[in-house]
N, C-alpha and C. Protein backbone atom coordinates (compact mmCIF):
# COMPACT_ATOMS: atom_id res chain seq x y z
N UNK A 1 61.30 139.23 134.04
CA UNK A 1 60.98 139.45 132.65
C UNK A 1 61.06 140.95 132.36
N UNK A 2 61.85 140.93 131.26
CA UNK A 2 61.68 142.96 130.71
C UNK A 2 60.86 142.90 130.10
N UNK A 3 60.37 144.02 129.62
CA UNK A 3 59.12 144.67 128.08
C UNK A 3 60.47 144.79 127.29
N UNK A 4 59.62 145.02 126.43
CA UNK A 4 60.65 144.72 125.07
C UNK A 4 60.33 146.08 124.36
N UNK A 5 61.60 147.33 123.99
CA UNK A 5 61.22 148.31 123.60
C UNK A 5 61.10 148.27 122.36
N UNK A 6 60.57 147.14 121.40
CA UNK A 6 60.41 147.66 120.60
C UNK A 6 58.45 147.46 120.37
N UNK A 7 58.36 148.16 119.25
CA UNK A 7 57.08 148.80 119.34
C UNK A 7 56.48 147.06 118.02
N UNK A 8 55.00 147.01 118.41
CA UNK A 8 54.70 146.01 117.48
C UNK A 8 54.00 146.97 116.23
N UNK A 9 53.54 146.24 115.37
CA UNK A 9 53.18 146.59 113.74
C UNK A 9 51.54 147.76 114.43
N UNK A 10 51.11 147.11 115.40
CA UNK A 10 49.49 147.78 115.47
C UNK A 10 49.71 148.98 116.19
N UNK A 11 51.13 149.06 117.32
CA UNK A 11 51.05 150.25 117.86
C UNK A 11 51.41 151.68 116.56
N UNK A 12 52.50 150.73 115.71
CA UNK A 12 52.92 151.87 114.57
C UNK A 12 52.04 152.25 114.15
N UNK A 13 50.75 151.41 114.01
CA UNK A 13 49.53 151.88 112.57
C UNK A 13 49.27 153.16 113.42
N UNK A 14 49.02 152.90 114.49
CA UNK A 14 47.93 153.53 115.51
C UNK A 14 48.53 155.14 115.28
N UNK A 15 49.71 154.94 116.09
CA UNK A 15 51.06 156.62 116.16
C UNK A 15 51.01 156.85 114.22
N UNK A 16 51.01 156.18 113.52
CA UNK A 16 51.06 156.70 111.90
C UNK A 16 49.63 157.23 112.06
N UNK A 17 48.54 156.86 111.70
CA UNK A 17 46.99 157.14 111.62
C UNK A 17 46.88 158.33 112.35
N UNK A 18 47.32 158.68 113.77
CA UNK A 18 47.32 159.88 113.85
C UNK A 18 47.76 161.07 113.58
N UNK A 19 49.11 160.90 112.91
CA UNK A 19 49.85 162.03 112.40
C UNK A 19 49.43 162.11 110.85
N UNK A 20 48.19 160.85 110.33
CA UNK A 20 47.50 161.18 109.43
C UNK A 20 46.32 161.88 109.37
N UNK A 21 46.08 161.80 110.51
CA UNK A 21 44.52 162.57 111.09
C UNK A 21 45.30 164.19 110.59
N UNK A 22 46.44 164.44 111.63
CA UNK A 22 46.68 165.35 111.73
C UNK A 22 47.36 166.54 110.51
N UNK A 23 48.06 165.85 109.51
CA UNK A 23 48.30 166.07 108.64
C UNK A 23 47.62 166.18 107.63
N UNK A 24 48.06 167.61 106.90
CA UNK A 24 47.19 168.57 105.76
C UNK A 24 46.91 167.56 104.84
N UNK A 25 45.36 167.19 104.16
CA UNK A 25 44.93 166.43 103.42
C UNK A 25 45.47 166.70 102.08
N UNK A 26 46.16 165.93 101.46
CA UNK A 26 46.86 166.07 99.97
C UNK A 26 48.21 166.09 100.17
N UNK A 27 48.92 166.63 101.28
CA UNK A 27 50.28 166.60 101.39
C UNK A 27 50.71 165.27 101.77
N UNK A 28 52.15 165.45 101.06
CA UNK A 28 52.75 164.14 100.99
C UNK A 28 52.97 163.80 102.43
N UNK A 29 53.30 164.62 104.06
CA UNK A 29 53.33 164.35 104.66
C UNK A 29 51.82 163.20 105.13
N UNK A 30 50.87 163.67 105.00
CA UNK A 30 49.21 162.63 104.91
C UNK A 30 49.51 161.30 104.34
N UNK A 31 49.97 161.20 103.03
CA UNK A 31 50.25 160.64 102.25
C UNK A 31 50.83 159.45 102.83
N UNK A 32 52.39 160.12 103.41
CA UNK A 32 53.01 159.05 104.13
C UNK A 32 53.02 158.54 105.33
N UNK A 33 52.39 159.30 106.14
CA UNK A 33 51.74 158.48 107.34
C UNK A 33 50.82 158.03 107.32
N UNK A 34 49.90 157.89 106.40
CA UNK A 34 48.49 157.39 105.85
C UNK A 34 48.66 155.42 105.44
N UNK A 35 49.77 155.53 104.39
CA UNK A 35 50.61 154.64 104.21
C UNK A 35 51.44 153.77 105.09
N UNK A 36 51.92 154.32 105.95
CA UNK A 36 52.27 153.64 107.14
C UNK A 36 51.60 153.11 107.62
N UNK A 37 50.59 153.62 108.17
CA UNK A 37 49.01 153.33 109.26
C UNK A 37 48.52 151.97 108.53
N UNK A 38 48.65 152.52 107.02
CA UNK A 38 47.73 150.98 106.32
C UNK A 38 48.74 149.98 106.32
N UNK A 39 50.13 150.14 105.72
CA UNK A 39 51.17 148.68 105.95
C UNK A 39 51.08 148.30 106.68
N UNK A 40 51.53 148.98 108.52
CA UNK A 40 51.73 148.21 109.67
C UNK A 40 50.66 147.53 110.03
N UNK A 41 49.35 147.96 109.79
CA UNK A 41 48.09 147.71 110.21
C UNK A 41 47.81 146.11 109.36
N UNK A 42 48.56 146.02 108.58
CA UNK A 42 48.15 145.19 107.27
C UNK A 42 49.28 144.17 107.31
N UNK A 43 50.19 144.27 107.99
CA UNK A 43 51.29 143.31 107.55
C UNK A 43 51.59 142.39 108.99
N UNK A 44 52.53 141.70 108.98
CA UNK A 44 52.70 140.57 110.12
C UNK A 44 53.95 141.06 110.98
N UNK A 45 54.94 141.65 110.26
CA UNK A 45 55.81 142.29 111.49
C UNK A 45 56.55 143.64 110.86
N UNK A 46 57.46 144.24 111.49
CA UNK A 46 58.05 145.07 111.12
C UNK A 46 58.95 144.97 109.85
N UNK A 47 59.40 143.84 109.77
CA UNK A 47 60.60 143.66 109.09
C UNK A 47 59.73 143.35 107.40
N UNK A 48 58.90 142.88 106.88
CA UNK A 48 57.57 143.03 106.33
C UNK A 48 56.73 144.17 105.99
N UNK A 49 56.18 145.18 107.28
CA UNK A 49 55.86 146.32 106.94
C UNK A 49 56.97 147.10 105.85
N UNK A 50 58.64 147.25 106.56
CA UNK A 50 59.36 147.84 106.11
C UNK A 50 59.64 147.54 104.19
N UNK A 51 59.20 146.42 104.01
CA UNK A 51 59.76 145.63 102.59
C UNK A 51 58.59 146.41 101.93
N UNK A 52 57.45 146.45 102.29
CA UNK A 52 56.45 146.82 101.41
C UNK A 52 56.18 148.01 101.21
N UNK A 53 56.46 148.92 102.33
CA UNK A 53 56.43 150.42 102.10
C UNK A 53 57.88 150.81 100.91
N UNK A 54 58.58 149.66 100.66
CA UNK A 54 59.86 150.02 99.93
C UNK A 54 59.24 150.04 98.34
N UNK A 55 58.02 149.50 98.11
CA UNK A 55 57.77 149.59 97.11
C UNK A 55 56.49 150.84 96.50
N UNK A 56 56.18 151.88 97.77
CA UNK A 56 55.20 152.92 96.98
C UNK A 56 55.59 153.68 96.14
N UNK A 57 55.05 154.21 95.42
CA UNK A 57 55.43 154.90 94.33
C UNK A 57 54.35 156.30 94.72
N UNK A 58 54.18 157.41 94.54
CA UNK A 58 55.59 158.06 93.75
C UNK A 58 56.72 157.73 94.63
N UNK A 59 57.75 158.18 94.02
CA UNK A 59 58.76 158.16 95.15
C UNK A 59 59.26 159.27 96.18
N UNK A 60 58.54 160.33 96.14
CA UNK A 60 58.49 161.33 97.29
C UNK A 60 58.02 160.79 98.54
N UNK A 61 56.56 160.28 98.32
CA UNK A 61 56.09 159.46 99.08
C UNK A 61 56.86 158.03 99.98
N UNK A 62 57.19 157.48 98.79
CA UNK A 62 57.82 156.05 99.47
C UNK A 62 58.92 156.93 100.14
N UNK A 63 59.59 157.87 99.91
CA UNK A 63 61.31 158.22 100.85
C UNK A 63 60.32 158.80 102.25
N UNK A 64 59.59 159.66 102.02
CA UNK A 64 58.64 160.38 103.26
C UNK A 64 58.01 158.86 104.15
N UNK A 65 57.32 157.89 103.39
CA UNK A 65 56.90 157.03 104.38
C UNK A 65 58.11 156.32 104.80
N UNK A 66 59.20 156.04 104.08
CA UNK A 66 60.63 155.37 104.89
C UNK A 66 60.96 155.79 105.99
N UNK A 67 60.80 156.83 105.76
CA UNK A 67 61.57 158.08 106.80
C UNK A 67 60.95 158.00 108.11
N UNK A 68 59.52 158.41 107.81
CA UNK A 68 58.45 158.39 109.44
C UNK A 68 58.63 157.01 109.91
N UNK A 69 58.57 155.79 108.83
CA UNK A 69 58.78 154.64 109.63
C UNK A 69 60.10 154.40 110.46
N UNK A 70 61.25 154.53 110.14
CA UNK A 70 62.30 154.24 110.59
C UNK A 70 62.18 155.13 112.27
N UNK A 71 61.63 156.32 112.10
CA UNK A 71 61.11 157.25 112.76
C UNK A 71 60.75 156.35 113.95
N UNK A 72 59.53 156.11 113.41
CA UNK A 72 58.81 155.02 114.57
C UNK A 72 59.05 154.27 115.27
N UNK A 73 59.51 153.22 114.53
CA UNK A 73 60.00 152.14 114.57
C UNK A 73 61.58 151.90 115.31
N UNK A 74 62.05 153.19 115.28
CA UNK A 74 63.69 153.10 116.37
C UNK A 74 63.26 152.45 117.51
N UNK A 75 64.25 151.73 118.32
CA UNK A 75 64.07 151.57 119.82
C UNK A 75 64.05 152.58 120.61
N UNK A 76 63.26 152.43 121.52
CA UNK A 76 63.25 154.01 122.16
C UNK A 76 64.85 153.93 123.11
N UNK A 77 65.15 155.03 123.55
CA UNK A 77 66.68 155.29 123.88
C UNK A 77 67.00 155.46 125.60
């Protein structure tokens, strides 16, 4: 049996939530890993997380949380 590299919805919240910890409170970077942390945390799989972060608004935000997710969410290499 292999592991499977891809990452599930709770490990994303977890790696998002911290780069929300870490990130300046008010910046859109917070913003969008904040957002992440709550979709993945909140939704049933990736493919789901991804649909719903497609809809935040503003849209600085929604392109910044696209971005870290896809981020995440790659297979590792």
């Amino acid at each position: 049996m292999t592991a499977s590299s891809e990452r599930d919805n709770l490990d994303l919240a977890a790696t998002a939530q911290e780069l929300a910890d870490n990130a300046q409170a008010g910046s859109i970077d917070h913003a969008a890993a904040a957002s992440v942390a709550i979709t993945c945390a909140t939704t049933r799989d990736i493919t789901h997380a991804r649909t719903v972060l497609g809809g935040l608004t503003p849209d600085e935000v929604r392109q910044a949380a696209l971005d870290l997710f896809d981020r995440l969410s790659a297979p590792a290499e």
